[in-house]
N, C-alpha and C. Protein backbone atom coordinates (compact mmCIF):
# COMPACT_ATOMS: atom_id res chain seq x y z
N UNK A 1 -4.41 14.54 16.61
CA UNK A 1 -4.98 14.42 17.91
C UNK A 1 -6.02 13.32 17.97
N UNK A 2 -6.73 13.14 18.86
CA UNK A 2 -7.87 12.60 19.27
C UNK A 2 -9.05 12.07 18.19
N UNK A 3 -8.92 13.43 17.25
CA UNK A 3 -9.87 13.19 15.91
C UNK A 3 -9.33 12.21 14.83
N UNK A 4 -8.16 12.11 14.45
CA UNK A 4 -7.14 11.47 13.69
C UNK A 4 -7.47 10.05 14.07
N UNK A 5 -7.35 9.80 15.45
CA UNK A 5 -7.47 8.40 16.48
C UNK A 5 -8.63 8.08 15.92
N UNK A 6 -9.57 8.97 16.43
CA UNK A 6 -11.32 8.67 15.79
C UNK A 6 -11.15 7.86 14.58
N UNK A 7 -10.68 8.44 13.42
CA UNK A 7 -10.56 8.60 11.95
C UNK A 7 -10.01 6.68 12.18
N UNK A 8 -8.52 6.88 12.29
CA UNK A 8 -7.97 5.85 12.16
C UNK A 8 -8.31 4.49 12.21
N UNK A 9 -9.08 4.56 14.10
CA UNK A 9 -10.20 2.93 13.85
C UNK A 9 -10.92 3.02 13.63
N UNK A 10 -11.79 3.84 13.08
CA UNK A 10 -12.98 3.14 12.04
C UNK A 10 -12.51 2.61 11.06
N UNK A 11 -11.18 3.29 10.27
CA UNK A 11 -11.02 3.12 8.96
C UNK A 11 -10.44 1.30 9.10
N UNK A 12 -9.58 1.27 10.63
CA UNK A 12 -9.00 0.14 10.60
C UNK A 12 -10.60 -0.96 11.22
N UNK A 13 -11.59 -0.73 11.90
CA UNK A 13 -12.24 -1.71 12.96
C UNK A 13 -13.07 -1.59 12.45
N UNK A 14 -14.03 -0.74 11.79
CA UNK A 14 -15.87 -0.79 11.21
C UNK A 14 -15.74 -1.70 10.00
N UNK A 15 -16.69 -2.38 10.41
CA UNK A 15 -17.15 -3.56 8.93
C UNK A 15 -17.35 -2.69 8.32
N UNK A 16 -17.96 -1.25 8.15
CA UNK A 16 -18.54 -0.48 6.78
C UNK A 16 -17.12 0.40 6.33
N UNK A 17 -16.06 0.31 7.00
CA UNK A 17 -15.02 0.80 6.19
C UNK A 17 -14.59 0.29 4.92
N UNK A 18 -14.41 1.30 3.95
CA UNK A 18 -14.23 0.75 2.53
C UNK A 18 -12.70 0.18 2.59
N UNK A 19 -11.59 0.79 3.45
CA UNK A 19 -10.39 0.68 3.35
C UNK A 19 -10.18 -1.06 3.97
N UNK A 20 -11.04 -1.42 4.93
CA UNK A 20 -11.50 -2.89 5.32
C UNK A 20 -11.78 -3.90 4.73
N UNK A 21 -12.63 -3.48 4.35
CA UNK A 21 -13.36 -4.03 3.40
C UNK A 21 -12.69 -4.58 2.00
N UNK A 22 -11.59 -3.45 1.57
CA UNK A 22 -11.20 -4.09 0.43
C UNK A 22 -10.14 -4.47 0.99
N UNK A 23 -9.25 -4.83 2.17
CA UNK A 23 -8.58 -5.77 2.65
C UNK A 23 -8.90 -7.25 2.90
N UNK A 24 -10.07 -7.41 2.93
CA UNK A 24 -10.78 -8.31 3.58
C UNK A 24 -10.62 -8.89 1.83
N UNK A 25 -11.60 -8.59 1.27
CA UNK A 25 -12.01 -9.17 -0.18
C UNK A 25 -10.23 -9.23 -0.90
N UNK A 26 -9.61 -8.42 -0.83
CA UNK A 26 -8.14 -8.80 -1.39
C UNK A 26 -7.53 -9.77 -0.33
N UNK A 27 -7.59 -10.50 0.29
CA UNK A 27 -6.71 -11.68 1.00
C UNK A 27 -7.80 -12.81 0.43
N UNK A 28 -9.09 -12.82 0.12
CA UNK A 28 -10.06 -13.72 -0.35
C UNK A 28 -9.84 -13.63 -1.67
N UNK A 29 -9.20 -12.77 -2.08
CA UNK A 29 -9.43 -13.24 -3.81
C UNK A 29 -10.20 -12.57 -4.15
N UNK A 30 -11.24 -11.82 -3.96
CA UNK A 30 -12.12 -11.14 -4.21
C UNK A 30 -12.59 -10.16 -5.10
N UNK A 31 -13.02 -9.20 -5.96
CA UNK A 31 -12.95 -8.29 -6.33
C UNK A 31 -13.71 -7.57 -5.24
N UNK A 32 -13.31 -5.99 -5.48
CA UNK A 32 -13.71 -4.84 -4.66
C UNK A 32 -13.69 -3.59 -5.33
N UNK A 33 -15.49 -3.06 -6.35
CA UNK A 33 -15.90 -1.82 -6.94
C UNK A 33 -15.89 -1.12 -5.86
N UNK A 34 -15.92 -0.37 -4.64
CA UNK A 34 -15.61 0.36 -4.12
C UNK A 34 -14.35 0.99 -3.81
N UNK A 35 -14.26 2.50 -3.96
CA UNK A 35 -12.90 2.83 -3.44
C UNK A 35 -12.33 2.77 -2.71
N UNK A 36 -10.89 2.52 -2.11
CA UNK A 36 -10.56 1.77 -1.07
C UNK A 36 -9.40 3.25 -1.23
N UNK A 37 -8.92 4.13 0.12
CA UNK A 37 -7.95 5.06 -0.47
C UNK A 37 -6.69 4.44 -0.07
N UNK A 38 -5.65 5.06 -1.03
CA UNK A 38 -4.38 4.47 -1.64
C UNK A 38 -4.52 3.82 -2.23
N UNK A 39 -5.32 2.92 -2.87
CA UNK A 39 -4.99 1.55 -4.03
C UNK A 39 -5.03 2.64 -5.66
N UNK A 40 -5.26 3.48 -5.81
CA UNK A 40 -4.99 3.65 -7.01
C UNK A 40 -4.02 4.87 -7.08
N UNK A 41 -3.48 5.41 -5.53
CA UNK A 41 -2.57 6.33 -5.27
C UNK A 41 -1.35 5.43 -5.61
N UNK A 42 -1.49 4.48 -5.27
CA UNK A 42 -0.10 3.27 -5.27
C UNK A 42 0.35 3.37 -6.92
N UNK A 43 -0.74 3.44 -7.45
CA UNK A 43 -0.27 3.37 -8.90
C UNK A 43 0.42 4.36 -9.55
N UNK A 44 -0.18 5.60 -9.30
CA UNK A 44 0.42 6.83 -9.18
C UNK A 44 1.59 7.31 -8.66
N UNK A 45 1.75 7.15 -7.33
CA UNK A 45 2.91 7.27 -7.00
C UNK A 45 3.98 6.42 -8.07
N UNK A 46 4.21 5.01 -7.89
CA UNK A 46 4.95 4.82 -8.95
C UNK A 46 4.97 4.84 -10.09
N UNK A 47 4.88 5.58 -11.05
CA UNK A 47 4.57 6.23 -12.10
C UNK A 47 5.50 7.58 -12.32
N UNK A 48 5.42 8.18 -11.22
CA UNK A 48 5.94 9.39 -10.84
C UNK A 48 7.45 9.10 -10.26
N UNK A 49 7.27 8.20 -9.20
CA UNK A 49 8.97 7.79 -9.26
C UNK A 49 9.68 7.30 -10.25
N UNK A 50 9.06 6.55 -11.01
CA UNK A 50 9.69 6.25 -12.43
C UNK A 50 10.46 7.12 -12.87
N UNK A 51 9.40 8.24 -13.47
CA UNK A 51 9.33 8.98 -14.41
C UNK A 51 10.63 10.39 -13.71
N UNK A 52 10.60 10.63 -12.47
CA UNK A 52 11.50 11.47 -12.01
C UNK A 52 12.63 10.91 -10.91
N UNK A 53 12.46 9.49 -11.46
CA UNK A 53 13.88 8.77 -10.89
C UNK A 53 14.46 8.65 -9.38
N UNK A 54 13.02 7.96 -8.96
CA UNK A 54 12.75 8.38 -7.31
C UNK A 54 12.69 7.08 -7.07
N UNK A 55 13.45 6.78 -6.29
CA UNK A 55 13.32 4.98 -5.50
C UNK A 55 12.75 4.59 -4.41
N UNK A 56 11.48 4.29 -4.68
CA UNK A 56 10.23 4.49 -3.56
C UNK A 56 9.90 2.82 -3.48
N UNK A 57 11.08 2.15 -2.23
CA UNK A 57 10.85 0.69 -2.44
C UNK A 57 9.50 0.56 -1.67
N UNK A 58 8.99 0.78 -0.60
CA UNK A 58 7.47 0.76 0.15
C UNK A 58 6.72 0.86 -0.86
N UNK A 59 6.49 1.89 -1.88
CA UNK A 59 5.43 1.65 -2.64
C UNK A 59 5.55 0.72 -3.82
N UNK A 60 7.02 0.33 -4.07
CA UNK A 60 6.91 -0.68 -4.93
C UNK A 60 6.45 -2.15 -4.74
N UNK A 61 6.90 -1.83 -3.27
CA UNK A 61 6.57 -3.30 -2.78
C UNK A 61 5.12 -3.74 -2.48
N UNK A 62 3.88 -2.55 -2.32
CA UNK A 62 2.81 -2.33 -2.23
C UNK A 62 2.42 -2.73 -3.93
N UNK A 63 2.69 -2.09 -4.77
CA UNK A 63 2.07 -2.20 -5.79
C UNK A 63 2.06 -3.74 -6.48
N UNK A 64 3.36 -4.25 -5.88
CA UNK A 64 3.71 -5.06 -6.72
C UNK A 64 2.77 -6.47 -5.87
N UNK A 65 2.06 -6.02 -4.65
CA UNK A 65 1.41 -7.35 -4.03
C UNK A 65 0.12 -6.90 -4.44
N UNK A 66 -0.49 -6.02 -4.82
CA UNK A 66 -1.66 -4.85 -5.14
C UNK A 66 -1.96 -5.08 -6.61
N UNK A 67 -1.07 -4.88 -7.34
CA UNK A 67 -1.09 -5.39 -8.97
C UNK A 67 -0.29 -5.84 -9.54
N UNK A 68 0.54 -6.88 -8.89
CA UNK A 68 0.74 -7.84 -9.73
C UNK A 68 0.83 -9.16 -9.34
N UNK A 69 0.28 -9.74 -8.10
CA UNK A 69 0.09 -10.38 -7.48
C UNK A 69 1.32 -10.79 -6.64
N UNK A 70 2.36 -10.60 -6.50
CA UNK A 70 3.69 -10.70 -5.51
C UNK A 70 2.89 -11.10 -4.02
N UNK A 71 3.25 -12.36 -3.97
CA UNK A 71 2.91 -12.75 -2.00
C UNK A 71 3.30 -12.11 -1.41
N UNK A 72 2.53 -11.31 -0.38
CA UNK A 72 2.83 -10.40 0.70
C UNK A 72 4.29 -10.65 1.43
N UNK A 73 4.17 -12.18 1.71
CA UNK A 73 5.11 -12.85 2.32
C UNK A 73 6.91 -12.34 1.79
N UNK A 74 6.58 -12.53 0.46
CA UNK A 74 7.80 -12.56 -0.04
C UNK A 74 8.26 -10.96 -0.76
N UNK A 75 7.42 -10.04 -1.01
CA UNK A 75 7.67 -8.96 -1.07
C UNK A 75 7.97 -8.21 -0.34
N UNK A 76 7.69 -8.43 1.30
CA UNK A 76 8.17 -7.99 2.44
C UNK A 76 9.98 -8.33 2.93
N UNK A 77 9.92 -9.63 2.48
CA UNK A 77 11.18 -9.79 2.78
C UNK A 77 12.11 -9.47 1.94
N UNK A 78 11.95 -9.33 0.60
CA UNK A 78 12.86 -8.71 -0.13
C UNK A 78 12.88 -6.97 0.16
N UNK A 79 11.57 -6.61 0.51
CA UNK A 79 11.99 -5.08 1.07
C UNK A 79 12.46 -5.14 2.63
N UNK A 80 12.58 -5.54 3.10
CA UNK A 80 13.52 -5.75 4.50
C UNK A 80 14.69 -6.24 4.32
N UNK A 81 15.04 -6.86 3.38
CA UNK A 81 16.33 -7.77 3.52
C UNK A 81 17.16 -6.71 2.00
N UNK A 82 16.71 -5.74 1.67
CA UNK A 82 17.12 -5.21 0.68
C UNK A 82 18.39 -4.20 1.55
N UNK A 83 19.80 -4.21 0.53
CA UNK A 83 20.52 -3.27 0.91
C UNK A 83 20.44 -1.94 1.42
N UNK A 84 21.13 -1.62 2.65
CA UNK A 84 20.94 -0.33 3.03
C UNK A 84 21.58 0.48 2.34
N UNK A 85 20.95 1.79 2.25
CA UNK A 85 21.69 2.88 1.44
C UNK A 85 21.07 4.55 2.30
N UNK A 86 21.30 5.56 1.83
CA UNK A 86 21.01 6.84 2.45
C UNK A 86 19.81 6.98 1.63
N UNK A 87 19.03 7.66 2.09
CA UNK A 87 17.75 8.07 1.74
C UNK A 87 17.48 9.48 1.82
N UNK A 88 18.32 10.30 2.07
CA UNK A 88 18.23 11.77 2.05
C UNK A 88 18.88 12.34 0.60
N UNK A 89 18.10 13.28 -0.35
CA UNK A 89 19.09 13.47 -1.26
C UNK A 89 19.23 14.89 -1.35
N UNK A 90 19.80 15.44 -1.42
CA UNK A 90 20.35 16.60 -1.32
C UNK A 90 19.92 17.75 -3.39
């Protein structure tokens, strides 16, 4: 609802958002000691798809511009331009 909305732009519009903030300093090159949430969920998650054989291209494609430096540019288009397949598994 309404509260979520609240939640959402600060996290996206306040200069004192940490989740901002380390957007800002990661397109600069930057380092960023504050926690930023998801950047070390990203790691986790794939770890876990690995390990239980789960094909989680969004977060690969996150991790892989996140830690290992992959251009946004071009990690996007290989996850868009990647073969379709079913995604429900039974």
């Amino acid at each position: 609802g309404l509260c979520h909305l609240g939640d959402y732009e600060a996290t996206l519009f306040s200069a004192h958002s940490h989740n901002r903030q380390y957007g800002e300093a990661f397109v600069q090159g930057l380092p960023f000691d504050s926690l930023a949430e998801g950047v070390s969920t990203t790691k986790a998650l794939c770890l876990l798809g690995k390990q239980y054989d789960v094909d989680m291209p969004i977060c690969r494609t996150v991790y892989s511009i996140l830690f290992k430096g992959e251009r946004p540019e071009d990690a996007l288009n290989a996850l868009f331009n990647r073969d379709l397949k079913s995604e429900f598994y039974r």
